[in-house]
Protein backbone atom coordinates (compact mmCIF):
# COMPACT_ATOMS: atom_id res chain seq x y z
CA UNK A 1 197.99 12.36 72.61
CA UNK A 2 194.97 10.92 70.55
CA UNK A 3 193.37 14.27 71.08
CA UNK A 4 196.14 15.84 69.52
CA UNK A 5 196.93 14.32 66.49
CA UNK A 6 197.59 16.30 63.19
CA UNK A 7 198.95 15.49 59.72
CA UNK A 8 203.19 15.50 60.55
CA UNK A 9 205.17 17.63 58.65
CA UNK A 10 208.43 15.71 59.74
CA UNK A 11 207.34 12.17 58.28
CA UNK A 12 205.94 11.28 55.17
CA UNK A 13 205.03 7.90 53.36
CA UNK A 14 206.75 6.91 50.27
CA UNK A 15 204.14 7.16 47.35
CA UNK A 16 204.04 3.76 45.60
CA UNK A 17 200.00 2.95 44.76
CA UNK A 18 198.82 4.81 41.71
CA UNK A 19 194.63 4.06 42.63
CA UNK A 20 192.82 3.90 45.69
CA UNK A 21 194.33 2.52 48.56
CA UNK A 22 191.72 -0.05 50.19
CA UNK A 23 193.14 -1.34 53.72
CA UNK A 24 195.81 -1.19 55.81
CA UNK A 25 197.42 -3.00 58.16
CA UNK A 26 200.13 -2.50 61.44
CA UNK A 27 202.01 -5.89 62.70
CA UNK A 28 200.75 -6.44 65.69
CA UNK A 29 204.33 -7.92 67.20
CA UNK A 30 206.71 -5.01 66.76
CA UNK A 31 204.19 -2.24 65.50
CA UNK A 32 206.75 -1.60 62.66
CA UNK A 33 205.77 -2.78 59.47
CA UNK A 34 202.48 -1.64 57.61
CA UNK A 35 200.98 -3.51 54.77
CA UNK A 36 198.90 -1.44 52.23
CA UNK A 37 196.99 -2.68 49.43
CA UNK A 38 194.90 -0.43 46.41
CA UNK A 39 192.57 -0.83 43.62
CA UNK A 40 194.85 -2.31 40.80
CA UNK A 41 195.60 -5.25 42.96
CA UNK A 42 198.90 -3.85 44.39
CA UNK A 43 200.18 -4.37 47.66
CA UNK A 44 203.10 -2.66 49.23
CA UNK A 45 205.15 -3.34 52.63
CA UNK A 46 206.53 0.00 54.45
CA UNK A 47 208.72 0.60 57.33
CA UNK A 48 207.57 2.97 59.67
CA UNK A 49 210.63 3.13 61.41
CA UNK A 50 212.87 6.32 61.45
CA UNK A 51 215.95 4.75 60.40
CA UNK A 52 217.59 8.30 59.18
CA UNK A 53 218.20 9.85 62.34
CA UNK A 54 217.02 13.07 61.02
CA UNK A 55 213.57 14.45 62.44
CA UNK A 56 212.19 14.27 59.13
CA UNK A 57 212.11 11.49 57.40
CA UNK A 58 210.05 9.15 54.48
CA UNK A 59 208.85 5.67 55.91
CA UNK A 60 210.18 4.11 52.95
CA UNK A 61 208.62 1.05 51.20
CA UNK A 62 210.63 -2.07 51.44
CA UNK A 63 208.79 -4.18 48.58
CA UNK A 64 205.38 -4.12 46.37
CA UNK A 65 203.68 -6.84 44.77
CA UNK A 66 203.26 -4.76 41.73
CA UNK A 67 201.05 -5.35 38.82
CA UNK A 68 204.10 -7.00 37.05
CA UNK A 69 204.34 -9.88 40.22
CA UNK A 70 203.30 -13.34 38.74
CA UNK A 71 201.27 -13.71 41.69
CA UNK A 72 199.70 -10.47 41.91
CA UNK A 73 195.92 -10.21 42.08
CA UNK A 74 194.12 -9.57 39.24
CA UNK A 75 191.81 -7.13 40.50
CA UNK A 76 191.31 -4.42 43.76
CA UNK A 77 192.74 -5.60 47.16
CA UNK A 78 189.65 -5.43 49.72
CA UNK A 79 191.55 -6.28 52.36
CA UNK A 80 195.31 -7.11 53.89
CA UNK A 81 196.24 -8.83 57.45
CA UNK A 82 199.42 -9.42 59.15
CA UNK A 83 199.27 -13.20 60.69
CA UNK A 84 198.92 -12.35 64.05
CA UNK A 85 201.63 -14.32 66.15
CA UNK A 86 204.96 -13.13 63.41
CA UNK A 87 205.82 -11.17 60.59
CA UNK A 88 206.57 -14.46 58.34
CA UNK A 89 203.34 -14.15 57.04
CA UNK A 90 200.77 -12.22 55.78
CA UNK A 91 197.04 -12.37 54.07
CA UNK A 92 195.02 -10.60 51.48
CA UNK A 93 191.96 -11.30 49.31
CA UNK A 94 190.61 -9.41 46.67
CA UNK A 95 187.73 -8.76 44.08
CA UNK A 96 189.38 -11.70 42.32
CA UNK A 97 187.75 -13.98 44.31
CA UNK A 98 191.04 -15.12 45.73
CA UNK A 99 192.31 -15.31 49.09
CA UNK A 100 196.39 -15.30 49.35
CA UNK A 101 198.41 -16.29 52.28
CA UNK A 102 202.11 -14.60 51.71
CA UNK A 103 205.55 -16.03 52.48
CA UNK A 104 206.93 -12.61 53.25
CA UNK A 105 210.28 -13.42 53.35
CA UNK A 106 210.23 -15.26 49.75
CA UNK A 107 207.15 -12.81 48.83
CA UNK A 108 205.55 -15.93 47.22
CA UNK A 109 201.92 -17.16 48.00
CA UNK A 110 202.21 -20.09 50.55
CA UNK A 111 198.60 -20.65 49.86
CA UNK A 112 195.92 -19.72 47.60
CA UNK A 113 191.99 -20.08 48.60
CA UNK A 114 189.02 -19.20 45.74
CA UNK A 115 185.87 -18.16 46.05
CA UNK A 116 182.80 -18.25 43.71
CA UNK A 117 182.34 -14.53 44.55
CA UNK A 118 183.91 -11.57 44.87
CA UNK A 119 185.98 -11.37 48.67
CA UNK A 120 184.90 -8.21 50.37
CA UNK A 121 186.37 -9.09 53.89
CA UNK A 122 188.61 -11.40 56.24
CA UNK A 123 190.14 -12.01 59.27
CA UNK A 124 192.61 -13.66 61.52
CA UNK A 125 191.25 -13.61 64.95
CA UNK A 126 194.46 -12.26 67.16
CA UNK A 127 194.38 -14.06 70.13
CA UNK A 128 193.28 -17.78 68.59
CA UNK A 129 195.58 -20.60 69.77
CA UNK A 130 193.55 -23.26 69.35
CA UNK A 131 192.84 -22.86 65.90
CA UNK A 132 194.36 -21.47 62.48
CA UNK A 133 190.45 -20.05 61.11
CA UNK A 134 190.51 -17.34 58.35
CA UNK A 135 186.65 -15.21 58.52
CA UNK A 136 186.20 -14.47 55.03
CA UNK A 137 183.18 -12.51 53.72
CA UNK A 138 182.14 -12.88 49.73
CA UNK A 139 179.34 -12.16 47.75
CA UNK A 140 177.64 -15.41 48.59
CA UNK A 141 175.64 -14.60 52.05
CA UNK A 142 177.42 -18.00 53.51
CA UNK A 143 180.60 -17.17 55.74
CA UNK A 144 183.31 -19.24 54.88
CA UNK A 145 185.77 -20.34 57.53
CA UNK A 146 189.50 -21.76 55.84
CA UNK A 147 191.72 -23.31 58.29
CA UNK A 148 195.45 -21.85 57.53
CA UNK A 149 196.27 -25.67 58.85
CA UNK A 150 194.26 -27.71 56.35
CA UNK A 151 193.92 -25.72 53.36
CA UNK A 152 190.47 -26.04 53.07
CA UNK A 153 187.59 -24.03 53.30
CA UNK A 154 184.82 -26.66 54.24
CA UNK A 155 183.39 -24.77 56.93
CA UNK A 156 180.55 -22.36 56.06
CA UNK A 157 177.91 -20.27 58.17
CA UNK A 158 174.57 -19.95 56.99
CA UNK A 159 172.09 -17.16 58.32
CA UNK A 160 172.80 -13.77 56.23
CA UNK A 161 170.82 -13.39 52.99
CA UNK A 162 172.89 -11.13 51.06
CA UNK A 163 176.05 -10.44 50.73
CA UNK A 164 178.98 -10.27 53.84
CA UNK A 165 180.94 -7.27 53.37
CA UNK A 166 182.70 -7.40 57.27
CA UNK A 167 184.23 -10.00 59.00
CA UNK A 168 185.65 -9.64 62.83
CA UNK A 169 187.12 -12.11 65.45
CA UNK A 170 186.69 -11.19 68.96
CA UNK A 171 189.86 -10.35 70.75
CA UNK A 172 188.38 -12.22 73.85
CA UNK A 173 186.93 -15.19 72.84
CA UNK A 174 188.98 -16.94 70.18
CA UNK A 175 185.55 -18.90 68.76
CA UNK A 176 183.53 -16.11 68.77
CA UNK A 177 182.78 -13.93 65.58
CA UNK A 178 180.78 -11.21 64.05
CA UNK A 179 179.81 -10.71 60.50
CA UNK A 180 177.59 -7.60 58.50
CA UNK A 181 176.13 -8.35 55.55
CA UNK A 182 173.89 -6.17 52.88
CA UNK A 183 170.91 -7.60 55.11
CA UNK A 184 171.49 -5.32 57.66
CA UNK A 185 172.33 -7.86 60.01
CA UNK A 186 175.13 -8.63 62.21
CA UNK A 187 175.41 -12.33 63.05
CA UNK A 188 177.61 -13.59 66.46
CA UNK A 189 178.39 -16.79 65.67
CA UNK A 190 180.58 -19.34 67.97
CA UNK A 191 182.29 -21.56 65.39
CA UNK A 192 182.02 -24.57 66.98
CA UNK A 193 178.67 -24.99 66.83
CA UNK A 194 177.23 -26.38 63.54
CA UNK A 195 174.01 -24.85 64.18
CA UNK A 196 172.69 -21.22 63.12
CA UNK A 197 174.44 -18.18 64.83
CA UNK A 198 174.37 -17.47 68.30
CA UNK A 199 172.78 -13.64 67.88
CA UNK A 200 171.26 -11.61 65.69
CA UNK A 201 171.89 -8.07 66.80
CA UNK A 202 168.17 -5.99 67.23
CA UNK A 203 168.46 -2.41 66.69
CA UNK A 204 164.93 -2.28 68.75
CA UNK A 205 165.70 -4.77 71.45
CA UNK A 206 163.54 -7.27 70.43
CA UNK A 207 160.18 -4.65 70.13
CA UNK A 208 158.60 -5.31 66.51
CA UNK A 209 159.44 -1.73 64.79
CA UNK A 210 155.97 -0.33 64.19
CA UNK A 211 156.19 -0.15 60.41
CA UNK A 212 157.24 -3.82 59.36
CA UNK A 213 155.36 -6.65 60.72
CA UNK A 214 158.71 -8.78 59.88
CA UNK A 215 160.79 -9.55 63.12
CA UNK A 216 164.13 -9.86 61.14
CA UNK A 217 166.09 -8.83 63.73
CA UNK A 218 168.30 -5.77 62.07
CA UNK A 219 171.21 -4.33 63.59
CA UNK A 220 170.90 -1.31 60.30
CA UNK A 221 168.16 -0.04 58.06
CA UNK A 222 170.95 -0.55 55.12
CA UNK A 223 174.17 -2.13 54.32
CA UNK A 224 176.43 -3.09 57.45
CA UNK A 225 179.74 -2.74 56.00
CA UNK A 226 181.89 -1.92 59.12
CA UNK A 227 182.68 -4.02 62.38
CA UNK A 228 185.20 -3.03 64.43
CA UNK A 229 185.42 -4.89 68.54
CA UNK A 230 186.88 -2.81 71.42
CA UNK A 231 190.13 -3.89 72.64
CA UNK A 232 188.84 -5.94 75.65
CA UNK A 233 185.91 -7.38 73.13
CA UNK A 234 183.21 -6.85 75.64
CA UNK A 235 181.22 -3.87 72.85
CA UNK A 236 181.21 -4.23 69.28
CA UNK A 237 180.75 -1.05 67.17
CA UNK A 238 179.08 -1.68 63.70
CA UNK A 239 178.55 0.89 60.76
CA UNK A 240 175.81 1.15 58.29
CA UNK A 241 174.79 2.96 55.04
CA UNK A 242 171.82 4.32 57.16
CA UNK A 243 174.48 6.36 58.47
CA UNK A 244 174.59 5.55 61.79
CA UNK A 245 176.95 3.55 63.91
CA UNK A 246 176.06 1.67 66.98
CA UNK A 247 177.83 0.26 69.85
CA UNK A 248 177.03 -3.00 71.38
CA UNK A 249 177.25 -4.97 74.22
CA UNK A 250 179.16 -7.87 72.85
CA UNK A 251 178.12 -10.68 75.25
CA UNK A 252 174.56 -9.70 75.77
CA UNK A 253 174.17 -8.14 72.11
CA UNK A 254 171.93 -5.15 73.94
CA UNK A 255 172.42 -1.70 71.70
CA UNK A 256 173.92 1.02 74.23
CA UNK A 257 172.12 3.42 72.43
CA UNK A 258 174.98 5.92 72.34
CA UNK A 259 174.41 8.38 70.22
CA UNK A 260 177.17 9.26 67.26
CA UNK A 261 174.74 11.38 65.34
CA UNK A 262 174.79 11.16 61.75
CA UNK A 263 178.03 9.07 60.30
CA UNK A 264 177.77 9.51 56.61
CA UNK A 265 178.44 6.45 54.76
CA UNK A 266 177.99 5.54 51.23
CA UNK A 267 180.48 3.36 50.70
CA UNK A 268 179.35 0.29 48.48
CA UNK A 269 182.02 -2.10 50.07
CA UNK A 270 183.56 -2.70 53.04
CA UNK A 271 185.00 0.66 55.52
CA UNK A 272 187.64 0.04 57.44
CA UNK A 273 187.39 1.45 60.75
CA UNK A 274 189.86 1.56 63.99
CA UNK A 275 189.92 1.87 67.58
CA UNK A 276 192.63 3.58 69.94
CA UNK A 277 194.07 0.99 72.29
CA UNK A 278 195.38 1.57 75.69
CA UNK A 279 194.00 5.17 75.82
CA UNK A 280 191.49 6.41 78.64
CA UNK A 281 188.34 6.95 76.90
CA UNK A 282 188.69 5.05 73.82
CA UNK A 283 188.50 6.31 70.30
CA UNK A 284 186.93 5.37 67.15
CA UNK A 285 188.30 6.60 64.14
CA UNK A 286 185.85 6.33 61.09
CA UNK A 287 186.55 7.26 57.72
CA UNK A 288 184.07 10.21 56.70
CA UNK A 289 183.79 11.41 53.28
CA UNK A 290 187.85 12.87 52.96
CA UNK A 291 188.14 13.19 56.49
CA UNK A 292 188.21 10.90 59.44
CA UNK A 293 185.84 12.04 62.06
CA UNK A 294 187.59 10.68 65.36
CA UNK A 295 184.59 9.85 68.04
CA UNK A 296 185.03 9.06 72.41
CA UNK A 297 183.63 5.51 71.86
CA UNK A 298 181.32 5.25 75.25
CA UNK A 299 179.85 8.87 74.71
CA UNK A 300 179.36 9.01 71.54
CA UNK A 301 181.05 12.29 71.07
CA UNK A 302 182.52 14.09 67.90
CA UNK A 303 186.07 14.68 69.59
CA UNK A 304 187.70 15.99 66.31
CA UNK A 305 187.77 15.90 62.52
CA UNK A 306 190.93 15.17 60.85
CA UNK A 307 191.47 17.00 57.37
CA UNK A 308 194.23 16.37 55.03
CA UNK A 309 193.48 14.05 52.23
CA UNK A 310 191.64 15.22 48.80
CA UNK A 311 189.59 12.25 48.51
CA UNK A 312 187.47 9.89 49.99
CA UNK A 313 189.09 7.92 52.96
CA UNK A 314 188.48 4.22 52.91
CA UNK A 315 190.58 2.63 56.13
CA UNK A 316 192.73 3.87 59.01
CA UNK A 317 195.23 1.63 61.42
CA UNK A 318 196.16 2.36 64.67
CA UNK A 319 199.94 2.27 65.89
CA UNK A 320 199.19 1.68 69.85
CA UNK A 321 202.73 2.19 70.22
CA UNK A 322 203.14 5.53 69.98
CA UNK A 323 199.34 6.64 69.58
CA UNK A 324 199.93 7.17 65.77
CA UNK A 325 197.56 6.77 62.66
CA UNK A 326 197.71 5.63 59.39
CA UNK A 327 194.81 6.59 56.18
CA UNK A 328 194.84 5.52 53.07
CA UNK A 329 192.51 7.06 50.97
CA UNK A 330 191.71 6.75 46.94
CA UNK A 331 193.67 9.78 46.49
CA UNK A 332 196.26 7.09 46.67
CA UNK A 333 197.96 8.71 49.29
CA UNK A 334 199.02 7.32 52.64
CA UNK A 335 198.68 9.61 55.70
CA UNK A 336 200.38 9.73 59.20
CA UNK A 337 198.72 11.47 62.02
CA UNK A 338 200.82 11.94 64.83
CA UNK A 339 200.50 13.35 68.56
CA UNK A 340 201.26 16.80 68.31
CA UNK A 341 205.17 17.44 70.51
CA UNK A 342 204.54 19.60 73.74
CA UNK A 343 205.44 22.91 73.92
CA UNK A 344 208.65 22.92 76.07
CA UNK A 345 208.73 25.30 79.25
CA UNK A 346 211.44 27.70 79.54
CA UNK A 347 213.79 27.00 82.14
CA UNK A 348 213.21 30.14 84.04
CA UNK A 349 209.95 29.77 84.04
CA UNK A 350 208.22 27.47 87.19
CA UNK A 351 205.09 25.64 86.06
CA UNK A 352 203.12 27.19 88.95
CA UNK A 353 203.61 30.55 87.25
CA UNK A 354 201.94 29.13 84.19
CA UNK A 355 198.48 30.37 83.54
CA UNK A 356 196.37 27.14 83.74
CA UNK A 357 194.69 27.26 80.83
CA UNK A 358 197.67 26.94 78.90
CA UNK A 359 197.60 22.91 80.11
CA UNK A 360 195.53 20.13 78.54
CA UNK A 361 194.26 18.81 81.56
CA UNK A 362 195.39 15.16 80.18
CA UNK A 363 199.22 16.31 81.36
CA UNK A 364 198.06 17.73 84.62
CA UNK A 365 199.87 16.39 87.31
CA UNK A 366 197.63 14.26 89.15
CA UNK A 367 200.18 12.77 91.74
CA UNK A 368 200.31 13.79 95.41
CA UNK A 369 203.10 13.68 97.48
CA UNK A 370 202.74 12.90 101.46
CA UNK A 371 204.24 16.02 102.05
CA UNK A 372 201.14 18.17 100.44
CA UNK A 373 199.07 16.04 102.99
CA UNK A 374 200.41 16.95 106.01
């Protein structure tokens, strides 16, 4: 299904944003609602369920914090999270140096965090029970660490020297985290322990490169602004403006060395990238100048481009659901990719009759019965 996704002609997504849509975000509970927020601060909440009955159909938007919202932000939305455990709730943070935790019900902020800088990043982890932590990346190299419980944001983690422009939770370990900063570095940190981070991802595996006599460990020879974890958070996958990504072994921080080739980046903030979950191999899909280039995670191989938008693409979201995908790109459009339908068989025709090639060897049938085995 992954392999076969294409723009759909059947649904479309209504067209609220007016700049550059930033981030997105699927509910994880239901896999129904999307949250979408864009360059003039906006954020919008869409249903992406087919509620017409009719094949085609708009995902329509049920409400927008719009520029005229007392509470909207001042400047771009960076980033926009569902809470992980309902749909009550929701997060985003922005270039105004805010950080906004959403009634969504009333559509008032339950809580407002600021920043001395400029928020490129944050996260909920998803699978945290123990703890109500908020990642949040900002122009100041310390990560800061609000507790949803408290409302404070005492904790900080020092060890990046420029700016952190991704934030990630594992999906495994609820204390563990990864940041990328400007630094080139990606920091695992477990948050319980006050002291320094727990790795430093090496792009050389601990050999001093031959050029620098520094041993900063570097996971990038530029900005890491990308971190996405596989869905069983044992490899990490990290993006750079060197444009290269790199998967990692996520509790030994080795580098896999598999090979994506060249991933042109040049975004100056953060890129929102996805992985497929529950398919066999995974995918990574990674925005790519006003494409998405859609890569087999563990090979390293281009599986397809996707073409459609007129701009540059800055996020995609996965629907695991159905296999779907969302893009929001600054030609403030909203795209969904879906599986390609089958083509049916006609009745009178058996499927032994079929010529082979016809079928994607993914629907092959790979069952035996006793019968065939004598």
């Amino acid at each position: 299904r992954v392999l076969s996704l294409e723009l759909n002609k059947d649904r479309d997504v209504e067209r609220i944003h007016g700049s550059s849509i930033n981030t997105l975000d699927i509910e994880p509970v239901e896999g129904r609602y999307m949250l979408s927020g864009d360059s003039d601060g906006v954020i919008v909440l869409y249903d992406l369920e087919n509620l017409s009955g009719k094949p085609s159909y708009t995902c329509k938007a049920l409400f927008t914090v719009g520029r005229r919202h007392p509470d909207v932000h001042k400047f771009s939305v960076e980033t926009v999270q569902w809470y992980p455990h309902d749909t009550g709730m929701f997060t985003s943070s922005s270039f105004d140096k805010t950080l906004k935790v959403w009634d969504t019900n009333t559509l008032q902020p339950a809580d407002i965090f600021h920043f001395e800088g400029t928020v490129y990043s944050h996260h909920m982890s998803p699978v945290a029970t123990k703890h109500c932590l908020i990642a949040v990346g900002t122009k100041s190299p310390k990560v800061q660490l609000c507790d949803l419980k408290s409302g404070s944001s005492s904790h900080i983690l020092q060890g990046h020297r420029q700016e952190v422009l991704a934030v990630s939770w594992s999906p495994r370990h609820e204390y563990i985290l990864a940041t990328g900063s400007a630094d080139g570095r990606v920091n695992l940190w477990d948050v319980r322990r006050a002291s320094g981070c727990l790795s430093t991802l090496d792009q050389h595996h601990g050999e001093k490169s031959k050029a620098s006599s520094e041993a900063a460990n570097t996971a990038h020879n530029g900005r890491v602004n990308g971190l996405c974890y596989t869905n069983d958070g044992l490899h990490l996958l990290t993006i750079g403006t060197d444009d290269r990504m790199r998967l990692w072994n996520s509790s030994t921080g080795e580098n896999t060395l598999v090979n994506y080739g060249k991933v042109c980046n040049e975004s100056r903030k953060g890129l929102k990238v996805a992985i497929s979950c529950g398919c066999n191999p995974e995918f990574a899909f990674v925005p790519y100048g006003s494409t998405i280039a859609v890569y087999t995670v563990f090979t390293g191989e281009l599986a397809t481009m996707l073409r459609g938008h007129y701009s540059t693409v800055n996020c995609c979201v996965f629907q695991p659901h159905f296999q779907e995908l969302y893009s929001g790109s600054k030609d403030c459009n909203i795209l969904a990719w879906i599986p390609a339908p089958r083509e049916p068989v006609p009745d009178d025709v058996s499927e032994k009759s079929l010529p082979q090639q016809h079928l994607n060897p993914a629907y092959e049938d790979a069952w035996s019965s006793s019968d065939d085995e004598g």
